[in-house]
C-alpha atoms as a PDB file:
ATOM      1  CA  UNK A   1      10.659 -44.784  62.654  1.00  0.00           C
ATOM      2  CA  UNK A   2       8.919 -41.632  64.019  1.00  0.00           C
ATOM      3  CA  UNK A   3       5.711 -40.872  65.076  1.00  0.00           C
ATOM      4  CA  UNK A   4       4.020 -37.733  63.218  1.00  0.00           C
ATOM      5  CA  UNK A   5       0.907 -37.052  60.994  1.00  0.00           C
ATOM      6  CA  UNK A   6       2.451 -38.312  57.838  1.00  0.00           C
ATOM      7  CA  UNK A   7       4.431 -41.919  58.352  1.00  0.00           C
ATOM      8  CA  UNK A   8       7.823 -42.177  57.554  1.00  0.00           C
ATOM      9  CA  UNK A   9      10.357 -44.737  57.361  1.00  0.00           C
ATOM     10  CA  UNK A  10      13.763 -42.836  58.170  1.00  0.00           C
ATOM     11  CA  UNK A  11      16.772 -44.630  57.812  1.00  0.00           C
ATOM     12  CA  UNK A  12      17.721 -47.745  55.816  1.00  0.00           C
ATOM     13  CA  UNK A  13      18.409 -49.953  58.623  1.00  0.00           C
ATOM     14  CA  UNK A  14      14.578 -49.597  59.260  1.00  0.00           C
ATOM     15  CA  UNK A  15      14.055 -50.613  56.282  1.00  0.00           C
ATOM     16  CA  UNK A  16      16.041 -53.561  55.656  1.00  0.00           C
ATOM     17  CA  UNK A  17      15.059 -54.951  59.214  1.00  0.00           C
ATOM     18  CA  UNK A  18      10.892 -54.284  59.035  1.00  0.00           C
ATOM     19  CA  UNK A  19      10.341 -54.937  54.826  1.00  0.00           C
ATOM     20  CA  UNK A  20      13.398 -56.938  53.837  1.00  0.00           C
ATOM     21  CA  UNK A  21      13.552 -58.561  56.843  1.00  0.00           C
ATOM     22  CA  UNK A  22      17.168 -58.785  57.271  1.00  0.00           C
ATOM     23  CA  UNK A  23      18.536 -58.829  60.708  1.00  0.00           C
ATOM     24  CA  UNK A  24      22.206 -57.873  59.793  1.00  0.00           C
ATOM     25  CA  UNK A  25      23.196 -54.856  61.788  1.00  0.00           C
ATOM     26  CA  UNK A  26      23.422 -51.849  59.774  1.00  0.00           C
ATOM     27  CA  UNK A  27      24.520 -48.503  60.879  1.00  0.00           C
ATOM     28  CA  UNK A  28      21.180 -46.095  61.434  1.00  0.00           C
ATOM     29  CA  UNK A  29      23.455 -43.269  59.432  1.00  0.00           C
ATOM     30  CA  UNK A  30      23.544 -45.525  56.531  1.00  0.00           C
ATOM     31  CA  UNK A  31      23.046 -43.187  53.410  1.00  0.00           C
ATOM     32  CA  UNK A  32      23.196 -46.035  50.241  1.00  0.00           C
ATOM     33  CA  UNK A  33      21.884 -48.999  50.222  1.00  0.00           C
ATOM     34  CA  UNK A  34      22.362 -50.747  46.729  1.00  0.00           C
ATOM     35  CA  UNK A  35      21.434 -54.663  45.874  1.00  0.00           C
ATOM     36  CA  UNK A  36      19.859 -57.095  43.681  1.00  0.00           C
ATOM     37  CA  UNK A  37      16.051 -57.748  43.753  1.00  0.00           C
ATOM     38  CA  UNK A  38      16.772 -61.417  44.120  1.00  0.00           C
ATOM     39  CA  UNK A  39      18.284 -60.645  47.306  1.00  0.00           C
ATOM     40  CA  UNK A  40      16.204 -57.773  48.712  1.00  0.00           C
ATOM     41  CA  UNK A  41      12.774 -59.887  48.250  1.00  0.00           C
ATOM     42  CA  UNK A  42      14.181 -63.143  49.071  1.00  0.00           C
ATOM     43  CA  UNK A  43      13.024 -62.681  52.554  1.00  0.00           C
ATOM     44  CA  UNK A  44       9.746 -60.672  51.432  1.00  0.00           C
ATOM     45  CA  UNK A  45       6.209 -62.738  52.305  1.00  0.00           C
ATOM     46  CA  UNK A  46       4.753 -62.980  48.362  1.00  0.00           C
ATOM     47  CA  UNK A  47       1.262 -62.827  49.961  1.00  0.00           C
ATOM     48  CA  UNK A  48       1.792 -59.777  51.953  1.00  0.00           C
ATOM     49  CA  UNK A  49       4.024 -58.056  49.251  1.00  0.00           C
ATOM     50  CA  UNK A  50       5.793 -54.822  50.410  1.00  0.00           C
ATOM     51  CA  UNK A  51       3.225 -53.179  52.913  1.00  0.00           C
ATOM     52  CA  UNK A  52       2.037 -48.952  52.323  1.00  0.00           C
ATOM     53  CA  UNK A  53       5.368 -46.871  53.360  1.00  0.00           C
ATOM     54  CA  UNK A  54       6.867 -43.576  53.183  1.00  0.00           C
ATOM     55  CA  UNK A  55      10.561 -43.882  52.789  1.00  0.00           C
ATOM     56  CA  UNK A  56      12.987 -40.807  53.788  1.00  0.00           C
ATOM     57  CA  UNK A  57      14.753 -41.946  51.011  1.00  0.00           C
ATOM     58  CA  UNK A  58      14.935 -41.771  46.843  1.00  0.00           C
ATOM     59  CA  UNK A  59      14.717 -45.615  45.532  1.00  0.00           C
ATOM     60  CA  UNK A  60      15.335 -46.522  41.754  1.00  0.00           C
ATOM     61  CA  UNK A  61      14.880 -50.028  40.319  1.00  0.00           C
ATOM     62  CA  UNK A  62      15.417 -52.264  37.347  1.00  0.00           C
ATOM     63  CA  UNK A  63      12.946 -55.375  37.017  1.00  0.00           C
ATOM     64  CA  UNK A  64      14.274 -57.784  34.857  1.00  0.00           C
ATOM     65  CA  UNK A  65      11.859 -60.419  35.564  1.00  0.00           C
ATOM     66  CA  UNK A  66       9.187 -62.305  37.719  1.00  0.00           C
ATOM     67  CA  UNK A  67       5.976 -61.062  39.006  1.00  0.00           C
ATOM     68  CA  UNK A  68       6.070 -57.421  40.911  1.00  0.00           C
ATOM     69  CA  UNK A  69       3.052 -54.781  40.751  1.00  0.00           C
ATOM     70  CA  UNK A  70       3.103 -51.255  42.335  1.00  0.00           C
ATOM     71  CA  UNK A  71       1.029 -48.327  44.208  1.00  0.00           C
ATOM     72  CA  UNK A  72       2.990 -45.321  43.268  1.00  0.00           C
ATOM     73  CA  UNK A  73       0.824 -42.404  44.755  1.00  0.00           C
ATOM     74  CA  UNK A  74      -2.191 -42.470  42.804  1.00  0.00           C
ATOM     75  CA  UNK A  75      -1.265 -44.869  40.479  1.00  0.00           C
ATOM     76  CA  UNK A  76      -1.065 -49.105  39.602  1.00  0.00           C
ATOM     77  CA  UNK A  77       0.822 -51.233  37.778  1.00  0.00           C
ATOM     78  CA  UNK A  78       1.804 -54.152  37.006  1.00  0.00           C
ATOM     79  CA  UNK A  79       5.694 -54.051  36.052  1.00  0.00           C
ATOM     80  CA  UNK A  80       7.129 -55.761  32.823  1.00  0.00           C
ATOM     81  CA  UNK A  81      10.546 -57.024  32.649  1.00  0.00           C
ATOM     82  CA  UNK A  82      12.896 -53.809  31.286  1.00  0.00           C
ATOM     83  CA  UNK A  83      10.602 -51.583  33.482  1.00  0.00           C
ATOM     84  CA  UNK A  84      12.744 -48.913  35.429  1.00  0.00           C
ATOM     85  CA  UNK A  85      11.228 -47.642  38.461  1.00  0.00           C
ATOM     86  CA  UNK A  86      11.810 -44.286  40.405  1.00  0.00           C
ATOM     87  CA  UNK A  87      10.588 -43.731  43.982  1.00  0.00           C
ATOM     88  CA  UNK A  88      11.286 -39.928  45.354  1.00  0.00           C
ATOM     89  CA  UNK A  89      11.730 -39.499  48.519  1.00  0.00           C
ATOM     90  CA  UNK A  90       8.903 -39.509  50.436  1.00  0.00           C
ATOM     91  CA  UNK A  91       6.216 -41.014  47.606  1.00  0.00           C
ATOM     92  CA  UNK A  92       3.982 -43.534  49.174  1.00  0.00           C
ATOM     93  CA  UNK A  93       4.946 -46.785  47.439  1.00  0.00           C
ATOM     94  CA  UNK A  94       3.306 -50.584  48.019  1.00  0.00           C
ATOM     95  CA  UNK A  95       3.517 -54.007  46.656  1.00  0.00           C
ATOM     96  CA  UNK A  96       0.774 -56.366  47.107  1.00  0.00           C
ATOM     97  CA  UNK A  97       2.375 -58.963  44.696  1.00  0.00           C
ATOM     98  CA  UNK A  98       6.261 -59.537  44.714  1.00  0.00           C
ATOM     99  CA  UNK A  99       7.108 -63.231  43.405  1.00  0.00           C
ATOM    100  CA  UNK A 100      10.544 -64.211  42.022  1.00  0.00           C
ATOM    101  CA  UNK A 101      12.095 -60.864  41.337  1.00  0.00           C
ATOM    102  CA  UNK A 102      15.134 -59.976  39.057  1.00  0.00           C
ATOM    103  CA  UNK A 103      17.094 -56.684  38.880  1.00  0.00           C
ATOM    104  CA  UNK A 104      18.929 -54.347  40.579  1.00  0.00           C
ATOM    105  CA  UNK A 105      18.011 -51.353  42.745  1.00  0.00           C
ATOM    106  CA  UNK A 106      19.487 -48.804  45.142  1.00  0.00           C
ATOM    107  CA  UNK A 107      18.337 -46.771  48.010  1.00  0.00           C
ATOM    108  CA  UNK A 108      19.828 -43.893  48.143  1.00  0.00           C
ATOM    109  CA  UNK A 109      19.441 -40.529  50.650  1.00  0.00           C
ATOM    110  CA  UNK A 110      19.652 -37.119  48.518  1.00  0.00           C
ATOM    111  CA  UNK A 111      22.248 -35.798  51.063  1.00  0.00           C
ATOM    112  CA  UNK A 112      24.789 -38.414  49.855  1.00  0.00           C
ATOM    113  CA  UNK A 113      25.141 -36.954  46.597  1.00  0.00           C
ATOM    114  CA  UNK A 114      24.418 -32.926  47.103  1.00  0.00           C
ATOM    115  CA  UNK A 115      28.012 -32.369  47.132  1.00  0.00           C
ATOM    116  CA  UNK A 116      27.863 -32.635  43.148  1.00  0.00           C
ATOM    117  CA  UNK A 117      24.416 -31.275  42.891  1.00  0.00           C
ATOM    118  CA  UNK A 118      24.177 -27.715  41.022  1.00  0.00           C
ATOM    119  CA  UNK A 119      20.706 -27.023  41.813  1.00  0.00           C
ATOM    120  CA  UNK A 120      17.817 -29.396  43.601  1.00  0.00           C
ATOM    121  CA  UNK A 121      17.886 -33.192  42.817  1.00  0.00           C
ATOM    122  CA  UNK A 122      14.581 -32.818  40.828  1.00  0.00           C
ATOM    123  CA  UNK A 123      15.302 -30.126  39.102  1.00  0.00           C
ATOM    124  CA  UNK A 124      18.805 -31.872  38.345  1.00  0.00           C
ATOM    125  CA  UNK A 125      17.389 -34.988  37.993  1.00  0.00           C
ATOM    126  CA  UNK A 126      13.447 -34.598  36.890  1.00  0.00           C
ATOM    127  CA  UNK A 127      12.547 -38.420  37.155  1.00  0.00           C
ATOM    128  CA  UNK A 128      12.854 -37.670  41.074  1.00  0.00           C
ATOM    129  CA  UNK A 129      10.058 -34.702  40.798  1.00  0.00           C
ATOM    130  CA  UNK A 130       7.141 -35.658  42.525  1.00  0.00           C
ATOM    131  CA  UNK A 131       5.074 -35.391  39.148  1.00  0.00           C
ATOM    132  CA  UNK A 132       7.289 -36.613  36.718  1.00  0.00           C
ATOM    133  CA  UNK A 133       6.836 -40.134  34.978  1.00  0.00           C
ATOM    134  CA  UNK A 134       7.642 -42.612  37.213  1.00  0.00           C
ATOM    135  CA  UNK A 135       7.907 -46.133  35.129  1.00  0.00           C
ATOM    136  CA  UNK A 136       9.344 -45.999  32.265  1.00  0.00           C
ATOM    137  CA  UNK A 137      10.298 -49.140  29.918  1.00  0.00           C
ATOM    138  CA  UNK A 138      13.552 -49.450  28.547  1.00  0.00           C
ATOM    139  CA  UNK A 139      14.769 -50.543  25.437  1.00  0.00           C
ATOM    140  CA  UNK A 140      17.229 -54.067  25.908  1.00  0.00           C
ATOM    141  CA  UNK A 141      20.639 -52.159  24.895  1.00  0.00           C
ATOM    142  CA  UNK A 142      19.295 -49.073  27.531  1.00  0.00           C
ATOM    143  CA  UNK A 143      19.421 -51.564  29.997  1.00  0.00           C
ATOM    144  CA  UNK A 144      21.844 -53.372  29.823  1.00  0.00           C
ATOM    145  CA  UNK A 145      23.460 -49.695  30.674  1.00  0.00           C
ATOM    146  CA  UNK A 146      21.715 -49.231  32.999  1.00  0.00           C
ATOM    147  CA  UNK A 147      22.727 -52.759  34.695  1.00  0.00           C
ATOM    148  CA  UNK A 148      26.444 -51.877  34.203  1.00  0.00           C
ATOM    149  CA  UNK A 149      25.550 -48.690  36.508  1.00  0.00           C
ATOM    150  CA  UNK A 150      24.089 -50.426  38.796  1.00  0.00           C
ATOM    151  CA  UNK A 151      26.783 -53.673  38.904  1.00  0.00           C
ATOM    152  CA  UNK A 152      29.394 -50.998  39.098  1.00  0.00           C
ATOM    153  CA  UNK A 153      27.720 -49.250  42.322  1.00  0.00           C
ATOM    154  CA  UNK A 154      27.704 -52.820  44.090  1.00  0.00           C
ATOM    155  CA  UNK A 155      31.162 -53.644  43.428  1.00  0.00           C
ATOM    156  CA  UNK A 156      32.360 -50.618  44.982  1.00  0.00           C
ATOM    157  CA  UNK A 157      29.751 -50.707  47.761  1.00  0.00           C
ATOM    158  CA  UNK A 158      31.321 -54.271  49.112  1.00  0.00           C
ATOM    159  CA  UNK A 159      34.645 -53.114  48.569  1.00  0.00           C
ATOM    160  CA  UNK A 160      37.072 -51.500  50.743  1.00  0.00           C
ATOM    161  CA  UNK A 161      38.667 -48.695  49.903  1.00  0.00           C
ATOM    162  CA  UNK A 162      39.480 -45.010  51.969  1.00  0.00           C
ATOM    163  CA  UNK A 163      37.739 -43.365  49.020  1.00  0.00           C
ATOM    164  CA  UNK A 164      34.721 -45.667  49.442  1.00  0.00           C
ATOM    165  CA  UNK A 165      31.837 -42.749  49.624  1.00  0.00           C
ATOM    166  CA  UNK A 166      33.496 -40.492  46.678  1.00  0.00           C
ATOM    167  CA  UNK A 167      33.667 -43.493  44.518  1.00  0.00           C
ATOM    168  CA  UNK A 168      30.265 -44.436  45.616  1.00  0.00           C
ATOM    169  CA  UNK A 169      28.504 -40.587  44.913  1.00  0.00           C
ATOM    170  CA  UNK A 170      29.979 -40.765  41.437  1.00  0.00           C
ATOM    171  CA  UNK A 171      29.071 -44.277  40.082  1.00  0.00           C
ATOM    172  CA  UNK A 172      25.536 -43.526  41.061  1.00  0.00           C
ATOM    173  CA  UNK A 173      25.564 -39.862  39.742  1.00  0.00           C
ATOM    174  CA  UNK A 174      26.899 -41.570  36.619  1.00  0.00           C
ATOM    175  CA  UNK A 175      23.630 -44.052  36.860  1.00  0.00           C
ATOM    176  CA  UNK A 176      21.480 -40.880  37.640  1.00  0.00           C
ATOM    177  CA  UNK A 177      22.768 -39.441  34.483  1.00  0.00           C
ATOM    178  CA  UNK A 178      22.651 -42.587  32.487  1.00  0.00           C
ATOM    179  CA  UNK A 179      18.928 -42.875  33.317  1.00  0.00           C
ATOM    180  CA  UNK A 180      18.460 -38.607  32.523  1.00  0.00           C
ATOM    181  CA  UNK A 181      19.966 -39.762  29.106  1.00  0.00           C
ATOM    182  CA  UNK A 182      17.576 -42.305  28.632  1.00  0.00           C
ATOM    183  CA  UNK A 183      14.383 -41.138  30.096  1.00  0.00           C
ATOM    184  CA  UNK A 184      14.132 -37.613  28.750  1.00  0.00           C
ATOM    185  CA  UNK A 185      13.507 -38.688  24.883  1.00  0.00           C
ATOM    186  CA  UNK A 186      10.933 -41.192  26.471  1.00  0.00           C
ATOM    187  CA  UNK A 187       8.859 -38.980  28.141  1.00  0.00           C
ATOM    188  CA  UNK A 188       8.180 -36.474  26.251  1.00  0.00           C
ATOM    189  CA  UNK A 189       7.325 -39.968  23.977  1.00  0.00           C
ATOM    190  CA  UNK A 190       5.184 -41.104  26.440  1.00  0.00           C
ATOM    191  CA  UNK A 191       3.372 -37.778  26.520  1.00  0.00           C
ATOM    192  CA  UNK A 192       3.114 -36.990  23.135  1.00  0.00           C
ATOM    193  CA  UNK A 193       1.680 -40.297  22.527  1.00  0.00           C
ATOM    194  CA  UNK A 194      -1.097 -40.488  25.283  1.00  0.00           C
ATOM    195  CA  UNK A 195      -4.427 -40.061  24.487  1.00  0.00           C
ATOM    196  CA  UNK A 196      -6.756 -36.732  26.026  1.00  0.00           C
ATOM    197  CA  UNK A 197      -7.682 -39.296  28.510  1.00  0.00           C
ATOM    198  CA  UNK A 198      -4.918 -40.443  29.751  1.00  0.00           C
ATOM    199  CA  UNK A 199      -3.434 -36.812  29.958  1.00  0.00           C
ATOM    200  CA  UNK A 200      -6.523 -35.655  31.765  1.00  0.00           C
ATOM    201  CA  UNK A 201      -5.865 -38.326  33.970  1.00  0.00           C
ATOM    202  CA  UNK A 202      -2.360 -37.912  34.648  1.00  0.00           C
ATOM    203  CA  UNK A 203      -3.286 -34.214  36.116  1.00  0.00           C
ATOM    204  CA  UNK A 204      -5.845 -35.525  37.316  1.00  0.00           C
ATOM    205  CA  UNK A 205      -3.810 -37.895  39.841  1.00  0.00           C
ATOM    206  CA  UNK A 206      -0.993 -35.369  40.259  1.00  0.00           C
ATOM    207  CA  UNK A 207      -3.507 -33.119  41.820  1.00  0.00           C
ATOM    208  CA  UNK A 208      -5.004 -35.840  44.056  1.00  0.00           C
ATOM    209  CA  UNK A 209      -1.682 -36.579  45.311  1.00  0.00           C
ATOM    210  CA  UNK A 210      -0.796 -33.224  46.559  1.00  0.00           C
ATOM    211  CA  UNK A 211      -5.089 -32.345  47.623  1.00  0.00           C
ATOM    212  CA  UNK A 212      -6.000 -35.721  48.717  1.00  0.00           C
ATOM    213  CA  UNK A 213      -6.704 -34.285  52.598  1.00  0.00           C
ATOM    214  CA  UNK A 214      -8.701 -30.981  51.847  1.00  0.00           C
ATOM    215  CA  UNK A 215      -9.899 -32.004  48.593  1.00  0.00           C
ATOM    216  CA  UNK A 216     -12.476 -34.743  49.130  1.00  0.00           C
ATOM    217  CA  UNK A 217     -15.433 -33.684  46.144  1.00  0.00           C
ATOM    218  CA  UNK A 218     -14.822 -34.726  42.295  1.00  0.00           C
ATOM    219  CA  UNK A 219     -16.089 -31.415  41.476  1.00  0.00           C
ATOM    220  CA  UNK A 220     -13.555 -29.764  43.203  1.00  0.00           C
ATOM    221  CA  UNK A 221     -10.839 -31.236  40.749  1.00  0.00           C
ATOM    222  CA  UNK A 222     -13.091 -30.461  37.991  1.00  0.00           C
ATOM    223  CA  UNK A 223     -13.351 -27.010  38.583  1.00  0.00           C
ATOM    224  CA  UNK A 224      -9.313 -26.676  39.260  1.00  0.00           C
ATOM    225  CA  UNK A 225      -9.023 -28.580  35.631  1.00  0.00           C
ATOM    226  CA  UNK A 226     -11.739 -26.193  33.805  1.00  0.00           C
ATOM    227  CA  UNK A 227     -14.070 -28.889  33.006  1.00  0.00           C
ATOM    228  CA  UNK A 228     -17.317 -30.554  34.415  1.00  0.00           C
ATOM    229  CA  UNK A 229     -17.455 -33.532  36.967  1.00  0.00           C
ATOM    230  CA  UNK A 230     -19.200 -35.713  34.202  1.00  0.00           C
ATOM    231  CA  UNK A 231     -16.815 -35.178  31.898  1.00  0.00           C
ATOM    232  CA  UNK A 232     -13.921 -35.409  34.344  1.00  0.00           C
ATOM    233  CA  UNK A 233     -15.581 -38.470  35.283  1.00  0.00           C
ATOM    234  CA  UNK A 234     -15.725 -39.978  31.555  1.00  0.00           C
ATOM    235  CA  UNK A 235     -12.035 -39.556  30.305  1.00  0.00           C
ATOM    236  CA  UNK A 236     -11.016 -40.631  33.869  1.00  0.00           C
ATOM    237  CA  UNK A 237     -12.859 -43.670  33.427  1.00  0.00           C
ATOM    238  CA  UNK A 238     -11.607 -44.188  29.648  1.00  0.00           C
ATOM    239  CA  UNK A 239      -8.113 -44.028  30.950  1.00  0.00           C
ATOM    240  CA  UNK A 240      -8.189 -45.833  33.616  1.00  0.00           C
ATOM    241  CA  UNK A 241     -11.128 -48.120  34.155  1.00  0.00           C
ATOM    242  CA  UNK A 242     -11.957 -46.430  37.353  1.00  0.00           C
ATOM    243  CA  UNK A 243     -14.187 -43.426  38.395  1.00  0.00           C
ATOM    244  CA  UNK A 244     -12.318 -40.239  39.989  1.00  0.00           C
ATOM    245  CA  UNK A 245     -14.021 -41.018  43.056  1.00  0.00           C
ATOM    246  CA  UNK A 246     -12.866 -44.788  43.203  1.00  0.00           C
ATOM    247  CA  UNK A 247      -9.293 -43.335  42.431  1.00  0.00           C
ATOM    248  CA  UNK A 248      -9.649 -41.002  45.516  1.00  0.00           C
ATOM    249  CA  UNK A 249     -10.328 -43.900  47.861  1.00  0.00           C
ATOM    250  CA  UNK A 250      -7.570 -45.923  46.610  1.00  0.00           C
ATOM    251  CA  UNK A 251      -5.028 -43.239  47.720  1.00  0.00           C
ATOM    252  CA  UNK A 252      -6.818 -43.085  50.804  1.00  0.00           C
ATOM    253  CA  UNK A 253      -7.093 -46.285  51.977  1.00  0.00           C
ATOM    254  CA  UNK A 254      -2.897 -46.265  50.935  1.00  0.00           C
ATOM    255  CA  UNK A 255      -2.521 -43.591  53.360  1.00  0.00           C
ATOM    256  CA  UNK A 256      -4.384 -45.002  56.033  1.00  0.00           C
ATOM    257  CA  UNK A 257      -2.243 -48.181  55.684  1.00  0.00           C
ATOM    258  CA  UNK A 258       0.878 -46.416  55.471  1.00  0.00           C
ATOM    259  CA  UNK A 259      -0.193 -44.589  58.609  1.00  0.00           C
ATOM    260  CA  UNK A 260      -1.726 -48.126  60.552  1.00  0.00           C
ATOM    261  CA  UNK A 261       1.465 -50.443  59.161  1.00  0.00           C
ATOM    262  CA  UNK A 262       4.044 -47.681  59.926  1.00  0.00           C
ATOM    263  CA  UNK A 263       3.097 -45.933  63.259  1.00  0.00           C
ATOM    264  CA  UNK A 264       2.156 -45.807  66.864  1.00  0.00           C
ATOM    265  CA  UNK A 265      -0.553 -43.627  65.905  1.00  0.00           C
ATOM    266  CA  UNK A 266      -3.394 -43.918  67.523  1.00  0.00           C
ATOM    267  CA  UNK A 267      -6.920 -44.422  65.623  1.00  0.00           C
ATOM    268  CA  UNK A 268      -7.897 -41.043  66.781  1.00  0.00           C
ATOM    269  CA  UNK A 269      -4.742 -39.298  65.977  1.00  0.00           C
ATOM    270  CA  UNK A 270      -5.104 -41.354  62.378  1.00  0.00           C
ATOM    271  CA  UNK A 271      -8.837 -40.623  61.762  1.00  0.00           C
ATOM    272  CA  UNK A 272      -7.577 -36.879  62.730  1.00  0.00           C
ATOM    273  CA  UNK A 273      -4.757 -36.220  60.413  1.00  0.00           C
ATOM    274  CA  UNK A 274      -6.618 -38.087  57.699  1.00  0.00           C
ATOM    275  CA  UNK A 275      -9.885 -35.448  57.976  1.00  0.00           C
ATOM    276  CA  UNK A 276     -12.375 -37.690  59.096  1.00  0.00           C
ATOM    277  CA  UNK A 277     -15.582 -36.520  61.135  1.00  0.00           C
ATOM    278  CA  UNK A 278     -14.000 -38.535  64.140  1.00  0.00           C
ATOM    279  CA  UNK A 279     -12.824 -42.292  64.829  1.00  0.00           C
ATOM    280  CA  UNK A 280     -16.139 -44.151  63.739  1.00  0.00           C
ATOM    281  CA  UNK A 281     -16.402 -42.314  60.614  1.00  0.00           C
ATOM    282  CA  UNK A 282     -12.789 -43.664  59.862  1.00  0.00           C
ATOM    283  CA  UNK A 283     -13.402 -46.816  61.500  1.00  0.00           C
ATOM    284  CA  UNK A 284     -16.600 -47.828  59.018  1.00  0.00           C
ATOM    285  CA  UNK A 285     -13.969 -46.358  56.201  1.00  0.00           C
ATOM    286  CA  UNK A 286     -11.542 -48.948  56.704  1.00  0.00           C
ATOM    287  CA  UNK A 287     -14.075 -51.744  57.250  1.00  0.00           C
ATOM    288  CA  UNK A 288     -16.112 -51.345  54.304  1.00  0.00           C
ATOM    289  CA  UNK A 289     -13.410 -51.096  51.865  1.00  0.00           C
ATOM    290  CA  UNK A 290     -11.021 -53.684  53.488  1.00  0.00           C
ATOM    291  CA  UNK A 291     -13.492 -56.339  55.793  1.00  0.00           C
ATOM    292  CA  UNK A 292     -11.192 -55.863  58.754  1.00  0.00           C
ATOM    293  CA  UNK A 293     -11.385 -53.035  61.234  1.00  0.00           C
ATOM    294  CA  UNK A 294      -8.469 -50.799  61.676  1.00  0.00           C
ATOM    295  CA  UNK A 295      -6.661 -52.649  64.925  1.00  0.00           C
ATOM    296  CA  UNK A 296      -7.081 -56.153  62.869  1.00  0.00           C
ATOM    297  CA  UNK A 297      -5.557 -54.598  59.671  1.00  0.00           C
ATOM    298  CA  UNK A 298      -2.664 -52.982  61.666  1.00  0.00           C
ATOM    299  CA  UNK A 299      -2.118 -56.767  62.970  1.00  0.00           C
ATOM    300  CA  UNK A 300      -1.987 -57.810  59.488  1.00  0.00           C
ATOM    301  CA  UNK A 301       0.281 -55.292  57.776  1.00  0.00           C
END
């Protein structure tokens, strides 16, 4: 792990050692990391769930049961079994609920595959774009496809072979390609079918997540999105069940977490990088909206 502004988890022995807890050695260059959930969360705490991270990596996941719920940027869910998940690199991502998990998922770094990348991996691939649709639930027959991708990819990742990483780049572009398949009819379902609302509030969190920092007001997103605070205020609301400004704290407070779980940072440098007047200011932040101060919730994550 480094220490800089924005928290980052680099490599996937990090991550297997600090979230999944697993104290096999793994080599720090390690570019795939492919499992079953069962596995991966068996060591997880289910009261602590998966804590607020960056990951230097893309992650893509199958939940075939059990309970699991998710921060993805600016928004949360609770899964449903059939629910395929895609985490781009560097997407802050938490789990405060992860309790008897099914599936299959894969870590993955985007150098491993460039060699058979045309253009960029989002524009390849736009599930990985920062704004795209993110969860997406599949039909029983897509899969069960999908599974086969994904059973195929661990078969060759525990077995030998000299040709072990071109095998590996090509079963999972064959899953990335399986899941384009799949998800491009379904989102532009997905979009046709929303509501104003929840359109308005899609935007609406894309632009949080990329202005959260210098954009603090409501009425500065309403005036980007042609439209009044109140208004901006109602559909967000309709969609949602939360105000603008109660979404804007939520990513927030995930940031500061990401920042207090997965740094050295101090709370100056955090309260600094995160735009607050100084230390206090952040300091009565994280106690209001949290009960613990920042060094006790640092303890805890």
């Amino acid at each position: 792990m480094q220490t800089k502004d924005i928290l980052v988890i680099e490599n996937l022995a990090d991550f297997e050692k600090k979230i999944n807890r697993d104290e096999r050695p793994y080599d720090i260059n390690l570019m795939v990391m492919p499992g079953t959930l069962e596995d991966k969360h068996k060591d997880v705490i289910p009261e602590k769930g998966i804590p607020a991270l960056r990951r230097q990596f893309n992650l893509v996941y199958i939940l075939l049961g059990g309970e699991h719920d998710v921060y993805l940027g600016a928004d949360y869910r609770w899964l449903k079994p059939n629910d395929l998940v895609i985490v781009p690199e560097d997407m802050v991502y938490a789990s405060k609920h992860v309790t008897n998990c099914k599936g299959y998922c894969m870590h993955f770094k985007t150098e491993f595959i460039q060699p058979l990348l045309h253009k960029p991996l989002a524009e390849e691939f736009p599930f990985l774009d920062m704004e795209a649709e993110h969860i997406v639930n599949v039909t029983t027959e897509e899969s069960e496809v999908i599974q086969q991708s994904f059973r195929d990819i661990i078969r060759e990742y525990e077995r030998f072979s000299p040709e072990k990483d071109c095998l590996l780049r090509n079963y999972i572009q064959i899953l990335l390609l399986r899941i384009r398949e799949i998800y491009r009819p379904l989102a532009k379902k997905i979009n046709e079918s929303a509501s104003h609302s929840a359109r308005v509030a899609n935007k609406f969190k894309h632009l949080l997540q990329k202005h959260f920092l210098e954009m603090r007001k409501v009425e500065q997103y309403a005036a980007v999105m042609h439209m009044t605070p109140k208004h901006l205020c109602d559909l967000v609301k309709e969609a949602t069940g939360k105000t603008p400004k109660q979404i804007m704290l939520d990513v927030l407070l995930l940031e500061a977490k990401v920042m207090l779980g997965s740094t050295n940072m101090s709370m100056t440098e955090i309260s600094h990088a995160l735009r607050f007047q100084d230390q206090a200011h952040f300091s009565h932040f994280v106690q209001q909206h949290t009960g613990s101060s920042p060094l006790r919730l640092r303890k805890k994550l």
